[in-house]
Protein backbone atom coordinates (compact mmCIF):
# COMPACT_ATOMS: atom_id res chain seq x y z
CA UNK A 1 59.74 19.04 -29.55
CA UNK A 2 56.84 17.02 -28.41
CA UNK A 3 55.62 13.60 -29.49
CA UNK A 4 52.31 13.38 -30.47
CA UNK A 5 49.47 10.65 -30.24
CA UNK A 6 46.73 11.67 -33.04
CA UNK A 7 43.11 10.80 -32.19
CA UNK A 8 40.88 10.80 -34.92
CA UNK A 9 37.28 10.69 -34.68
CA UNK A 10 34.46 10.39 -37.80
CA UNK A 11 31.41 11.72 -36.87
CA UNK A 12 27.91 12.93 -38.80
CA UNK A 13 24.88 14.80 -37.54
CA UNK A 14 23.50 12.69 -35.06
CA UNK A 15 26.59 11.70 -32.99
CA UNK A 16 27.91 15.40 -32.83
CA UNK A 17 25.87 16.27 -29.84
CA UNK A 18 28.42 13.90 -27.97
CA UNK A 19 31.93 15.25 -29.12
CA UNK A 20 31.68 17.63 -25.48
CA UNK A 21 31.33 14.45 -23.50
CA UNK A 22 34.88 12.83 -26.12
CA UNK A 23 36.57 16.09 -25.33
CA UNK A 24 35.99 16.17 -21.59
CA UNK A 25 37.74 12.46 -21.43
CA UNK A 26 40.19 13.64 -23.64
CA UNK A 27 41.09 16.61 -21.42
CA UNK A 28 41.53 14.04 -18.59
CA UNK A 29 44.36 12.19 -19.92
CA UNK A 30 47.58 12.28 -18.83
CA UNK A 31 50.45 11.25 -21.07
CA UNK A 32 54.13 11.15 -20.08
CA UNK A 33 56.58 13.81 -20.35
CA UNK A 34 57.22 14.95 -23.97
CA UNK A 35 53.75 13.71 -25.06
CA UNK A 36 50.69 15.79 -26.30
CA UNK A 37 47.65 14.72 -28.15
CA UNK A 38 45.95 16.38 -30.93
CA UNK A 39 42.37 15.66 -32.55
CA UNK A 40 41.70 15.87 -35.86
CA UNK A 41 37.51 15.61 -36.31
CA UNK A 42 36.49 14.61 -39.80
CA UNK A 43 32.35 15.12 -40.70
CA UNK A 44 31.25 12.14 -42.98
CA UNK A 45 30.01 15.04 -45.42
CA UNK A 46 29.68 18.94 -45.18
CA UNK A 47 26.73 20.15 -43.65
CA UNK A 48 25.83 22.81 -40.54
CA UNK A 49 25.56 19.87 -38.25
CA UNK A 50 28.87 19.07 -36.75
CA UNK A 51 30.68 22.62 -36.40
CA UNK A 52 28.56 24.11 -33.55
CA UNK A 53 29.67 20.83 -31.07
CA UNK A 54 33.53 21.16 -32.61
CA UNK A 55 35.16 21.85 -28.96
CA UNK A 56 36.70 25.34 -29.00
CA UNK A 57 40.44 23.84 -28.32
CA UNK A 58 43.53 24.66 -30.59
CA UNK A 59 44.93 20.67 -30.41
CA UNK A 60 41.42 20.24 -31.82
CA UNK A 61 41.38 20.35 -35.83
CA UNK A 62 37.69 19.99 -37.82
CA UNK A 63 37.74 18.85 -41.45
CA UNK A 64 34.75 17.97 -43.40
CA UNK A 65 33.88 15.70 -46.58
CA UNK A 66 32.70 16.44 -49.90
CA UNK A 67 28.68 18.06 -49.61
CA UNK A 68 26.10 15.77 -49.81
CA UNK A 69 28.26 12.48 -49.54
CA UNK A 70 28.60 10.36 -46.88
CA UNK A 71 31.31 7.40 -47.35
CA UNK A 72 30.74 6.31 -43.47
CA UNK A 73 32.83 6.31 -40.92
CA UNK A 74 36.08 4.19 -42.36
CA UNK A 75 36.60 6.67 -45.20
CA UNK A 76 36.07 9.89 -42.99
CA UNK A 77 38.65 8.47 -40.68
CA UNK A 78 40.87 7.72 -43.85
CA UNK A 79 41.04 11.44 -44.82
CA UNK A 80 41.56 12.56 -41.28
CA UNK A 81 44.81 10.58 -41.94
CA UNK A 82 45.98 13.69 -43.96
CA UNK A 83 45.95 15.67 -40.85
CA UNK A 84 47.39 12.91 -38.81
CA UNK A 85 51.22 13.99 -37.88
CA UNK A 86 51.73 12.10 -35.05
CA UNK A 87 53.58 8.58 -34.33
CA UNK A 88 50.42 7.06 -33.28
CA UNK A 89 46.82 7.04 -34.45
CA UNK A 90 44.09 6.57 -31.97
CA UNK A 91 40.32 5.66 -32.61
CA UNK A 92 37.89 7.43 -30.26
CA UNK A 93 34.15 7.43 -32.06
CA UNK A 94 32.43 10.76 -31.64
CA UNK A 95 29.26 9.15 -29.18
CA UNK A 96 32.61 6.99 -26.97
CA UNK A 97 34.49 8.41 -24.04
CA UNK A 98 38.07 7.22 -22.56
CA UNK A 99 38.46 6.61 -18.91
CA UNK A 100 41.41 8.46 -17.34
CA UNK A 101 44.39 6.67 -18.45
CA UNK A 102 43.57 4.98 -21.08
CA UNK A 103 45.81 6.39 -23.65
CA UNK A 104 49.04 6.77 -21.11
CA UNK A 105 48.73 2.24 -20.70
CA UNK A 106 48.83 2.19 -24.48
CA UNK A 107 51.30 4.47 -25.31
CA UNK A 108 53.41 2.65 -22.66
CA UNK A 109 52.84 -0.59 -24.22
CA UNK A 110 53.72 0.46 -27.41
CA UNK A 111 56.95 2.26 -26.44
CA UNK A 112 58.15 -0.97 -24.64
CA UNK A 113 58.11 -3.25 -27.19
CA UNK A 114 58.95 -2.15 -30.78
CA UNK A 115 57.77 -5.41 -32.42
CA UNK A 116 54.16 -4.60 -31.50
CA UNK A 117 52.06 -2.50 -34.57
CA UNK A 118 48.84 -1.79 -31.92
CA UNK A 119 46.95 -2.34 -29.09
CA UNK A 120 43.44 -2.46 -27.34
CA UNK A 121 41.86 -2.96 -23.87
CA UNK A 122 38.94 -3.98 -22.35
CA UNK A 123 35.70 -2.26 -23.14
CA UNK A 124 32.55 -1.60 -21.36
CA UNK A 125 29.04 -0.55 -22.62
CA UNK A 126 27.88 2.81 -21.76
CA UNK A 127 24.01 2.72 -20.93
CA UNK A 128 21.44 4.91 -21.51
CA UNK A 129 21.30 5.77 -17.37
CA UNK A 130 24.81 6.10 -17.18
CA UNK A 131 25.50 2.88 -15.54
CA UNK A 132 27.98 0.78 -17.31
CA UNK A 133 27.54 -2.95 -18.15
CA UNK A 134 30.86 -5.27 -19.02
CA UNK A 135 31.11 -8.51 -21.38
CA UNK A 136 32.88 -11.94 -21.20
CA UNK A 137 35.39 -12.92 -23.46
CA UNK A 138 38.80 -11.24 -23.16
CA UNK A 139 41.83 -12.57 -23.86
CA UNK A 140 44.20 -12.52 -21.00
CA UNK A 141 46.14 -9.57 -20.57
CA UNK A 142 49.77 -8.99 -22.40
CA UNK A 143 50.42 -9.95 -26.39
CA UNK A 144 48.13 -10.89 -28.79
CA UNK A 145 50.40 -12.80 -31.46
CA UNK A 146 49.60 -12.86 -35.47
CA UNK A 147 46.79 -14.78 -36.18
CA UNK A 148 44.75 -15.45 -32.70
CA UNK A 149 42.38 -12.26 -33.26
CA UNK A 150 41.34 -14.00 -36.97
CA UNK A 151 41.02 -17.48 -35.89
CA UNK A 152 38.83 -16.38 -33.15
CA UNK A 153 36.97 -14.60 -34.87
CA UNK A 154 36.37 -16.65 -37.19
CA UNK A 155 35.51 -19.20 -34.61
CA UNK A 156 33.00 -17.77 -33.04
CA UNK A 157 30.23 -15.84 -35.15
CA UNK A 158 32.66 -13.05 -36.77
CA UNK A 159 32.75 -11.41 -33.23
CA UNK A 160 36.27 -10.55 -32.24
CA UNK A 161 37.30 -10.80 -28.52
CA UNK A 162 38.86 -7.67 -28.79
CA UNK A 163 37.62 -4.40 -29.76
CA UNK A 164 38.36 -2.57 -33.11
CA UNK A 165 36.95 0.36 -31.40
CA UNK A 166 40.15 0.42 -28.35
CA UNK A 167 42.71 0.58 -30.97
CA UNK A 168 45.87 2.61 -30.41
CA UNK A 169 48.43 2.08 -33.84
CA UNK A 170 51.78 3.31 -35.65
CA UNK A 171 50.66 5.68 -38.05
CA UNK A 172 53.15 4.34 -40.46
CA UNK A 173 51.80 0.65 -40.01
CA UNK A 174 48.06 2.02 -40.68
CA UNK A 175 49.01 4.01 -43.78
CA UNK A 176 50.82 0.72 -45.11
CA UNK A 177 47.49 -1.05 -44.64
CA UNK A 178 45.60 1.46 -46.47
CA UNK A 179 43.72 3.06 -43.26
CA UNK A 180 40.26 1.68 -42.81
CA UNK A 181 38.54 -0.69 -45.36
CA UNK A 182 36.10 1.07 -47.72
CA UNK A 183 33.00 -0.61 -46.35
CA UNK A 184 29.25 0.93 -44.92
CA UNK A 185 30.08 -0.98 -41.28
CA UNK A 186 32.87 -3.59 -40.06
CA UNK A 187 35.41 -1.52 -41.63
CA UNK A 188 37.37 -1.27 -38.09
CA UNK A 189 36.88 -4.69 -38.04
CA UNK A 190 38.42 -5.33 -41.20
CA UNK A 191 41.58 -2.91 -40.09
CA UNK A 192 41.99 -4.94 -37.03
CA UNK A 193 42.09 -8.43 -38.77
CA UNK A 194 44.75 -6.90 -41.05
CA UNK A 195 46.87 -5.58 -38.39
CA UNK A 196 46.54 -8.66 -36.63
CA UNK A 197 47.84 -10.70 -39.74
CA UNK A 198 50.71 -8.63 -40.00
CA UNK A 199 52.17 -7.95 -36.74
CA UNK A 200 51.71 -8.45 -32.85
CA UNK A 201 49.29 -6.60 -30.93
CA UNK A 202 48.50 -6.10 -26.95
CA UNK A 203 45.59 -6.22 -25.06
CA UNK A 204 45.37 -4.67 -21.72
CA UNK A 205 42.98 -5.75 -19.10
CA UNK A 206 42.84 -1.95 -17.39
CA UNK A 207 38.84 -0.46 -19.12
CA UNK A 208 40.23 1.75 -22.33
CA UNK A 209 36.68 2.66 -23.34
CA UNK A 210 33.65 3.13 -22.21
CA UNK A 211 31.25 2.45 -25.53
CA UNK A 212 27.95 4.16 -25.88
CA UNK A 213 24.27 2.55 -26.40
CA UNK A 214 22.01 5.15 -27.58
CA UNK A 215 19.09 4.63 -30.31
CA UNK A 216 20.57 6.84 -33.02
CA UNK A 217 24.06 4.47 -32.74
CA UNK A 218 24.83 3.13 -36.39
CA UNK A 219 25.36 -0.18 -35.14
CA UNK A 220 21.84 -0.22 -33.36
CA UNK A 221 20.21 0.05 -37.14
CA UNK A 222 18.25 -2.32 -38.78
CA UNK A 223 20.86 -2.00 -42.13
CA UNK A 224 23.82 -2.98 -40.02
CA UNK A 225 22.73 -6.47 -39.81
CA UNK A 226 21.11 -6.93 -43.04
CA UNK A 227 22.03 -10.86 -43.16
CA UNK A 228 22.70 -10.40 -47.34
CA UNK A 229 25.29 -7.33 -46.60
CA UNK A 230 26.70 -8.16 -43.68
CA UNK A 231 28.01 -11.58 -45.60
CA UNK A 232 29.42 -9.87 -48.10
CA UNK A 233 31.18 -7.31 -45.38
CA UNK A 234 32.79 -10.38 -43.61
CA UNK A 235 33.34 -12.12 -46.83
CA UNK A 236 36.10 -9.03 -48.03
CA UNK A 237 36.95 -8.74 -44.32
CA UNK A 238 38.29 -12.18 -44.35
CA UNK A 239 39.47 -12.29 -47.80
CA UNK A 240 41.28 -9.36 -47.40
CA UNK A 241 42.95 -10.81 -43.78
CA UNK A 242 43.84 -14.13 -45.38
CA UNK A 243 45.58 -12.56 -48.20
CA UNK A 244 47.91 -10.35 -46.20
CA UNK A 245 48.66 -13.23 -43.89
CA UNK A 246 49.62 -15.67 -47.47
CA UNK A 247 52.09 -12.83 -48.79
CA UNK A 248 54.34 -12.88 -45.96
CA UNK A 249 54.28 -9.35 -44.93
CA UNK A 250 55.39 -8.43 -41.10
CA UNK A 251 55.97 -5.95 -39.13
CA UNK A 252 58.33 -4.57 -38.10
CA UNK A 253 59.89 -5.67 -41.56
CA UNK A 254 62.34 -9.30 -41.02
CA UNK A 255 59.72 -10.45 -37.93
């Protein structure tokens, strides 16, 4: 029986449009032997929006929210959880792509080492043209131990130096935490500084995403930055983060 790497992608109206382009890099992966993928796609909502973009594949499953209610993208990607059967969870956002490979280098990483919960890789922007536009700041490439992804965060304007968005993690590890945090934005953020407090992560220098601009991107609004909102986002974020890391808690359990 195969093993299977879940990828679970939130999406509304707007970013639906895209979910071709997700599939297509989907399609291009290649996992090892003994490995499949399956997608679940949950709409933030129920509307006629979503379902005419919903790739025509059966590893692709479509589930939608409650009519007329958005709870953004952390608590659509919590429900997809339900559908989740797989050892791993991976994040791809509805408007993102993965370059060839991408999920094969985490999935190896992962295997290798049973004391690590999750892992990322290096990102670059997507433009508008199609041209592609990278950012300084990684950490080297190998472990990221407890800790390092808070402090420098933290450290340097609540921007992390790697990217909530890359993350491939042990189901079981995310369902401990709770899935994503129940937030309007930084809610992947807020996952990441959790799993970060409670075990060891990797980061691989090899591009794992390639990470849309486009106007209608939720991140691009003028709400996202709100300066009164997004204090009290990094405020729970933190508190949240600092708490797990006081209790004790590690994974694998005894680390």
């Amino acid at each position: 029986m195969s093993r299977r790497v879940i990828i679970v992608t939130a999406v509304h109206g707007p970013s639906a449009p895209f979910l071709p382009e997700a599939h297509a890099s989907l399609c291009a992966q290649e996992l090892p032997a003994g490995w499949e993928w399956c997608w679940v796609i949950q709409e933030d909502g129920r509307t006629d929006d979503v379902r005419p973009h919903v790739p025509d594949d059966p590893r692709v499953v479509f589930r939608q929210g409650r009519p007329g209610q958005q709870g953004g993208p952390g608590v659509a990607r919590t429900l997809a959880l339900a559908h989740a059967d797989g050892e791993y969870v991976k994040i791809l956002d509805a408007d993102d792509q993965l370059p060839p490979g991408a999920l094969a280098r985490d999935l190896a990483a992962l295997e290798a080492d049973p004391t690590l919960g999750w892992a990322t890789s290096r990102v670059l922007d997507l433009l508008p043209d199609g041209s592609t536009n990278g950012f300084p700041g990684d950490p080297d490439h190998g472990p990221i131990e407890r800790g390092e992804v808070l402090d420098y965060w933290r450290a340097n304007g609540f921007r992390a130096q790697v990217h909530p968005a890359t993350l491939l993690v042990r189901r079981d590890l995310l369902l401990a935490l709770g899935g994503w945090m129940a937030l309007p934005a930084s809610e992947d953020t807020g996952l990441l500084l959790a799993l970060n407090c409670v075990s060891r992560g990797w980061f691989s220098e090899e591009v794992g995403l390639l990470y849309r601009k486009w106007e209608g991107q939720v991140t691009g609004q003028a709400a996202h930055v709100d300066p009164a909102e997004r204090d009290a986002r990094m405020t729970v974020v933190e508190g949240r983060a600092r708490a797990l890391a006081s209790f004790g808690w590690r994974f694998p359990a005894g680390a």
